[in-house]
Protein backbone atom coordinates (compact mmCIF):
# COMPACT_ATOMS: atom_id res chain seq x y z
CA UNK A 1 17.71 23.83 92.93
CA UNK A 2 20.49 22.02 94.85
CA UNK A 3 18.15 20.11 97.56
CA UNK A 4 19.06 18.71 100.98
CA UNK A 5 16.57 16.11 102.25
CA UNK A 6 16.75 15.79 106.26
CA UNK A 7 14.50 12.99 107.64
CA UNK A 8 13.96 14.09 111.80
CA UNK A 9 12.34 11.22 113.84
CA UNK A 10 9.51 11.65 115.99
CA UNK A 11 11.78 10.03 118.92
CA UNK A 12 14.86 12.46 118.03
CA UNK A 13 12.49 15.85 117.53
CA UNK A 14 12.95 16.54 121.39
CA UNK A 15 16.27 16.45 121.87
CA UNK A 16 17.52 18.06 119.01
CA UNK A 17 18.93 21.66 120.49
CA UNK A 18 17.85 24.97 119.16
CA UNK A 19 21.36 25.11 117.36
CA UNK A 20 20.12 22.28 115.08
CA UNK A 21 17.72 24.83 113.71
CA UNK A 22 20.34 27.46 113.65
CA UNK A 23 22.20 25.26 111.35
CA UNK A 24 19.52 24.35 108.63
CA UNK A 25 18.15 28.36 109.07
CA UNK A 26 22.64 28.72 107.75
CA UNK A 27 22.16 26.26 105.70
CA UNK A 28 19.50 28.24 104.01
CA UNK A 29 20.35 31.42 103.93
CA UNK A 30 24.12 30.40 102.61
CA UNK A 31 22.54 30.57 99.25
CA UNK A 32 24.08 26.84 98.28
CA UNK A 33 21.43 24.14 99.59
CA UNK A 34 17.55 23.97 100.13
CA UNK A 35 17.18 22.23 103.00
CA UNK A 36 13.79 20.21 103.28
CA UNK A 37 12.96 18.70 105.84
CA UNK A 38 10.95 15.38 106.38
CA UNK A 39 9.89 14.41 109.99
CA UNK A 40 8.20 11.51 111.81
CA UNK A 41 6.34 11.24 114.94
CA UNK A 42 5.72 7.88 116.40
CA UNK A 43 6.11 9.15 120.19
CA UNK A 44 3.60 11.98 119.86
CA UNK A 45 1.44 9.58 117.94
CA UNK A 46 1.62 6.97 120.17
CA UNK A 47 1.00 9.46 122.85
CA UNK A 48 -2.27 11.61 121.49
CA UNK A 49 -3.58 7.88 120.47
CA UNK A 50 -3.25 6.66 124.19
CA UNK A 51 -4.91 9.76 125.17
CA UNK A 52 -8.43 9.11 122.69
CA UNK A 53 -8.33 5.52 123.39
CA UNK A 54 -7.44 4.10 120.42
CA UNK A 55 -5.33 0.75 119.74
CA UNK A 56 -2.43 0.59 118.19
CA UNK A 57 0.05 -2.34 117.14
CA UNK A 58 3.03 -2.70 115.14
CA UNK A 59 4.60 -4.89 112.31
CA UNK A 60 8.44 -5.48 111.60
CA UNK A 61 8.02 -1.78 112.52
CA UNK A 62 5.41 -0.41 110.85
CA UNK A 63 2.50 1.05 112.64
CA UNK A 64 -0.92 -0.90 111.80
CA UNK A 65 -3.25 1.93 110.58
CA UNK A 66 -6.98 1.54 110.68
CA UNK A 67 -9.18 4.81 109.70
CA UNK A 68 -9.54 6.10 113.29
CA UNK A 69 -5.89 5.43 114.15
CA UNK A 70 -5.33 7.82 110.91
CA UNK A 71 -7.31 10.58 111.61
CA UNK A 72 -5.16 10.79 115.12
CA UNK A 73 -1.58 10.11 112.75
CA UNK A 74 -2.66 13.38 110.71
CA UNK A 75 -3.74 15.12 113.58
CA UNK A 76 -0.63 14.47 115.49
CA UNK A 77 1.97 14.72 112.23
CA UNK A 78 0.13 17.69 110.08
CA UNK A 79 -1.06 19.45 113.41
CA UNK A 80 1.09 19.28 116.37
CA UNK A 81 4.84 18.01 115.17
CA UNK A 82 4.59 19.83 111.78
CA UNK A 83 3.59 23.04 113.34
CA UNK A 84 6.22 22.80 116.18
CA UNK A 85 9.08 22.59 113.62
CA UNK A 86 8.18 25.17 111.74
CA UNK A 87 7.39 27.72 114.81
CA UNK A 88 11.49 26.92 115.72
CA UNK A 89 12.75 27.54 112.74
CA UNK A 90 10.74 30.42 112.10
CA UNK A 91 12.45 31.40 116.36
CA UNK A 92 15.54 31.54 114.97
CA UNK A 93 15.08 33.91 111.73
CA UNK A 94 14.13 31.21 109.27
CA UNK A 95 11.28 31.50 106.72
CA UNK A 96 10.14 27.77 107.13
CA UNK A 97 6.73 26.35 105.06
CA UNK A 98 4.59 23.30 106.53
CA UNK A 99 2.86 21.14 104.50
CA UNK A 100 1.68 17.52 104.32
CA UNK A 101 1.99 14.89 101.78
CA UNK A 102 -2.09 15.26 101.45
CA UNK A 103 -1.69 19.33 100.34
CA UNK A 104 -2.11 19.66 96.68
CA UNK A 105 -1.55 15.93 95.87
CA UNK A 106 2.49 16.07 96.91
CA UNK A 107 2.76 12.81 97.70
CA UNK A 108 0.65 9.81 95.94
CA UNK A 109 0.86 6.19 97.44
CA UNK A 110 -0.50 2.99 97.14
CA UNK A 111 -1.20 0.56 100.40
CA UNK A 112 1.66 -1.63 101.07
CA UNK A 113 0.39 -5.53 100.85
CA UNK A 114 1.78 -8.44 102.11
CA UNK A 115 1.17 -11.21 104.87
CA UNK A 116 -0.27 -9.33 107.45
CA UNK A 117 -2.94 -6.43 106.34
CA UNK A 118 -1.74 -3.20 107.44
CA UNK A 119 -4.49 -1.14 106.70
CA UNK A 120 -3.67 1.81 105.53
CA UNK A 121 -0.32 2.59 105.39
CA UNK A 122 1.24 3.00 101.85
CA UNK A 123 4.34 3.64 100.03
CA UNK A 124 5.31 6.87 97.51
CA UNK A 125 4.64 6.22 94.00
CA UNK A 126 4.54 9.78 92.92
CA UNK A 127 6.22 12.68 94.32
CA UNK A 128 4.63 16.44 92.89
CA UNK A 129 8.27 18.74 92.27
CA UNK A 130 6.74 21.54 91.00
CA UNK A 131 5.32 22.03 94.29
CA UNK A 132 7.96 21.86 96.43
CA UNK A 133 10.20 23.74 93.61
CA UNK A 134 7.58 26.77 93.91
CA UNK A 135 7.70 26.81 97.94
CA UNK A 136 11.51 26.70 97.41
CA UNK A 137 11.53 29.94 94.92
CA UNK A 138 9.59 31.44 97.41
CA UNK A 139 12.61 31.45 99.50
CA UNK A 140 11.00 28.96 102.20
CA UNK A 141 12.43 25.91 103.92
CA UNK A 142 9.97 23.05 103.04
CA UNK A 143 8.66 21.04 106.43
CA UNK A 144 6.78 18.13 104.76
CA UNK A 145 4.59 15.97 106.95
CA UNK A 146 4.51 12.07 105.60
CA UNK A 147 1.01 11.28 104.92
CA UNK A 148 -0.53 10.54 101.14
CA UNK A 149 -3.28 9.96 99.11
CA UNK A 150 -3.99 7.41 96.57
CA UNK A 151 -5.92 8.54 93.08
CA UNK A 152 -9.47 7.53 94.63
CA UNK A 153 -8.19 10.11 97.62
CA UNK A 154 -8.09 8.03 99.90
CA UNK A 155 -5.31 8.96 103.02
CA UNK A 156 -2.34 6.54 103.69
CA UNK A 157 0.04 6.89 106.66
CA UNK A 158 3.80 6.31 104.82
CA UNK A 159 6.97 5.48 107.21
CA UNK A 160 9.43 8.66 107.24
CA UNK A 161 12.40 6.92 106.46
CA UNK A 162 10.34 6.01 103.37
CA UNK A 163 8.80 9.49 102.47
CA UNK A 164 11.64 10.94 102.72
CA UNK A 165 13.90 8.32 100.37
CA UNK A 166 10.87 8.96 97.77
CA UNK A 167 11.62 12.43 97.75
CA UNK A 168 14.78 12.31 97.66
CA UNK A 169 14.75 10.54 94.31
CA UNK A 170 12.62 12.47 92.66
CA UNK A 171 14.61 15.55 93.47
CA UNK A 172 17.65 13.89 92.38
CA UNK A 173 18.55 15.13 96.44
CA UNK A 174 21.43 14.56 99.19
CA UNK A 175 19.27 12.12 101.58
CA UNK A 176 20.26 12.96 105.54
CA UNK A 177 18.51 10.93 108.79
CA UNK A 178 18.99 12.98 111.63
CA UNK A 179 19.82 10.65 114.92
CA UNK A 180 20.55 11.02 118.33
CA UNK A 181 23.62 8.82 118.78
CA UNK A 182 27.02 9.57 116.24
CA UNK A 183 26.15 7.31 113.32
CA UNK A 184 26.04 3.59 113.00
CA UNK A 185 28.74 2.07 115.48
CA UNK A 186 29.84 -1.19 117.09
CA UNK A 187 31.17 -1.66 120.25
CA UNK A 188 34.84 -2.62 120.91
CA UNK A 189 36.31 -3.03 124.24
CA UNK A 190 33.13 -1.12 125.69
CA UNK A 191 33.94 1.92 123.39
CA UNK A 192 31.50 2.82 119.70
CA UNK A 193 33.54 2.82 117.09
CA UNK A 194 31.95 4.54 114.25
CA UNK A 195 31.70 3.37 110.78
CA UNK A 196 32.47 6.42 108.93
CA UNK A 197 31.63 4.82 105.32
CA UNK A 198 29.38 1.79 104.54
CA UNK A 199 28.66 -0.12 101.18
CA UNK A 200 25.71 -2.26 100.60
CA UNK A 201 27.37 -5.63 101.37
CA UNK A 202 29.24 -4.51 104.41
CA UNK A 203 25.25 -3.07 105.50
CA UNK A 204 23.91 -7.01 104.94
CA UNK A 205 26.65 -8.48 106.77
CA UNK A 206 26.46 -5.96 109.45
CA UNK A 207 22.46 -6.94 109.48
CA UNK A 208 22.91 -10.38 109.97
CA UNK A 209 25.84 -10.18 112.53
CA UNK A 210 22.60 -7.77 114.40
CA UNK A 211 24.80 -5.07 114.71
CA UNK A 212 22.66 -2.99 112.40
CA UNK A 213 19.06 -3.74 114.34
CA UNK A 214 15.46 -2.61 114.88
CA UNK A 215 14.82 0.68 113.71
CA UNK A 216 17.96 1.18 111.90
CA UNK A 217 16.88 -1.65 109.78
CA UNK A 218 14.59 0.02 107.41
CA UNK A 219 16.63 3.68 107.71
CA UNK A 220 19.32 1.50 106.12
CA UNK A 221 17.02 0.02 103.69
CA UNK A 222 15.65 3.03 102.82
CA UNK A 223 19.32 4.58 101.63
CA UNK A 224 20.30 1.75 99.91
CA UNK A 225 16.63 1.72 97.61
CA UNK A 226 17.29 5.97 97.28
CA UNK A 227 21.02 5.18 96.32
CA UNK A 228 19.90 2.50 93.45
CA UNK A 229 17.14 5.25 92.28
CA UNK A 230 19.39 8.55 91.00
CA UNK A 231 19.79 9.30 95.22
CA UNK A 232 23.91 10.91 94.98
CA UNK A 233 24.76 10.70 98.61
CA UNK A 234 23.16 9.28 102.22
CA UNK A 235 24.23 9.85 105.54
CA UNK A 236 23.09 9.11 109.09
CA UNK A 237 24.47 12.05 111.35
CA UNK A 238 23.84 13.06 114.79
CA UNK A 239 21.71 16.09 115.12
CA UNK A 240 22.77 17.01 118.57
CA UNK A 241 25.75 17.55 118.03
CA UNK A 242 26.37 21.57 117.24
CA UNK A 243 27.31 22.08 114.01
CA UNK A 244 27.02 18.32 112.81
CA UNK A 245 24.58 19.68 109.41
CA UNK A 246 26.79 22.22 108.57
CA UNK A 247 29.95 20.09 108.77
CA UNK A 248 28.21 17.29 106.73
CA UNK A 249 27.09 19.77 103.59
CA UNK A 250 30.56 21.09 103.72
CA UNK A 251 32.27 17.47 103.02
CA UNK A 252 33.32 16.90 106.11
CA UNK A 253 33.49 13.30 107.33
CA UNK A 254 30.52 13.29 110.08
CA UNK A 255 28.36 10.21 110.98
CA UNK A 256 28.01 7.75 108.49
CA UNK A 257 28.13 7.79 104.98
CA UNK A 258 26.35 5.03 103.02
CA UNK A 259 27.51 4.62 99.80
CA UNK A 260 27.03 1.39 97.27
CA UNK A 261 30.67 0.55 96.47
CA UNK A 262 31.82 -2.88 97.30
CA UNK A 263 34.62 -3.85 99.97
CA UNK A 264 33.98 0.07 101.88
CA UNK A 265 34.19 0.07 105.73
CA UNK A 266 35.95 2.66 107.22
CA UNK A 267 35.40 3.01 110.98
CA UNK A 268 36.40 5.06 113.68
């Protein structure tokens, strides 16, 4: 299987346009690429925890995850976004399969330690192939939610950006991170200039200059760990833009393209 992995943030989800699905649904049924998608949900999440009354904090951007904040990250990622993505693709003449990190043991993870106690969020150790090979045969488009266990079963909430690297290397995948703005830019004379192709060192520089920031900061991290670990390609493309998947899987140059060869920054 030739795989695709596209990572959809819960902050992008609602304003990608129906012709985002049409593309992945083409993607698909052009016979070349299995698209699988992997897909946050940190407004939703934010949103549904709000609404029970639970607490929620954050940690060099990591959400702190105590056992009742989980139960409303699984009901919010496995229930409500998961669902939703797989009800448009199925709109627009897909065949699309959801299924969480938790179903059948996909995903194993241990909890991520370090200064400050997270509780239980985790990181991949062990992705399950056969099981998304056998949705694949099945002729489905994969819709994987990022939750895990560990091997006592217990449930860990794992970042998207971080689920979706894991996977990516243990399908030997294309890694994509669907955004809402054209790839990673800077600003010059009031106009974004687009870096078209970035290596590892131009990534650090561009990190400590703060031009790469925030939330972009472990996206970036995340392609650089998949490209040391068998990952072929990694790009950060715009998913509004119509078209924009398609292009990208054809060659064309469209977003950024993350590569780790020295001395690379071309920009647009």
């Amino acid at each position: 299987m030739n795989y695709m992995i596209i990572k959809c943030g819960g902050s992008v989800l609602d304003a990608l346009p129906l012709s985002f699905y049409e593309n992945i649904v083409d993607l698909h049924k052009a016979g070349n690429i299995v698209p699988i998608i992997v897909h946050g949900g940190g407004p939703i999440i934010s949103s549904y925890l709000k609404k029970h009354g639970v607490k929620t904090s954050f940690v060099q951007g990591l959400r702190v995850t105590t056992d009742e904040v989980l139960d409303v990250v699984e009901m919010a990622l496995s229930g409500s976004v998961n669902k939703k993505i797989v009800r448009k693709l199925n709109h627009v003449d897909g065949n699309a399969y959801g299924i969480s990190g938790v179903d059948g043991g996909l995903l194993t993870a241990t909890k991520i330690t370090g200064e400050v106690d997270l509780g239980f969020v985790g990181e991949v150790t062990h992705v399950k192939r056969a099981i998304i090979d056998r949705i694949a045969e099945q002729g489905y488009i994969p819709v994987l939610s990022p939750l895990a266990l560990d091997t006592s079963g217990q449930r860990y909430n794992i970042n998207a950006d971080m689920a979706a690297s894991a996977i990516a290397q243990a399908l030997g995948a294309k890694l994509c991170f669907i955004s809402d703005i054209p790839g990673i830019y800077t600003m010059e004379n009031g106009e974004k200039k687009v870096f078209r192709h970035l290596s590892e060192q131009k990534i650090n520089q561009l990190i400590n200059e703060q031009v790469i920031y925030g939330g972009m900061i472990p996206k970036v991290q995340s392609a650089l760990k998949a490209l040391s670990d068998q990952v072929p390609e990694v790009a950060i493309i715009n998913g509004k833009e119509k078209g924009s998947i398609i292009q990208h899987a054809s060659g064309k140059s469209v977003g950024t393209k993350i590569t780790l060869e020295s001395e690379v920054a071309h920009i647009e």
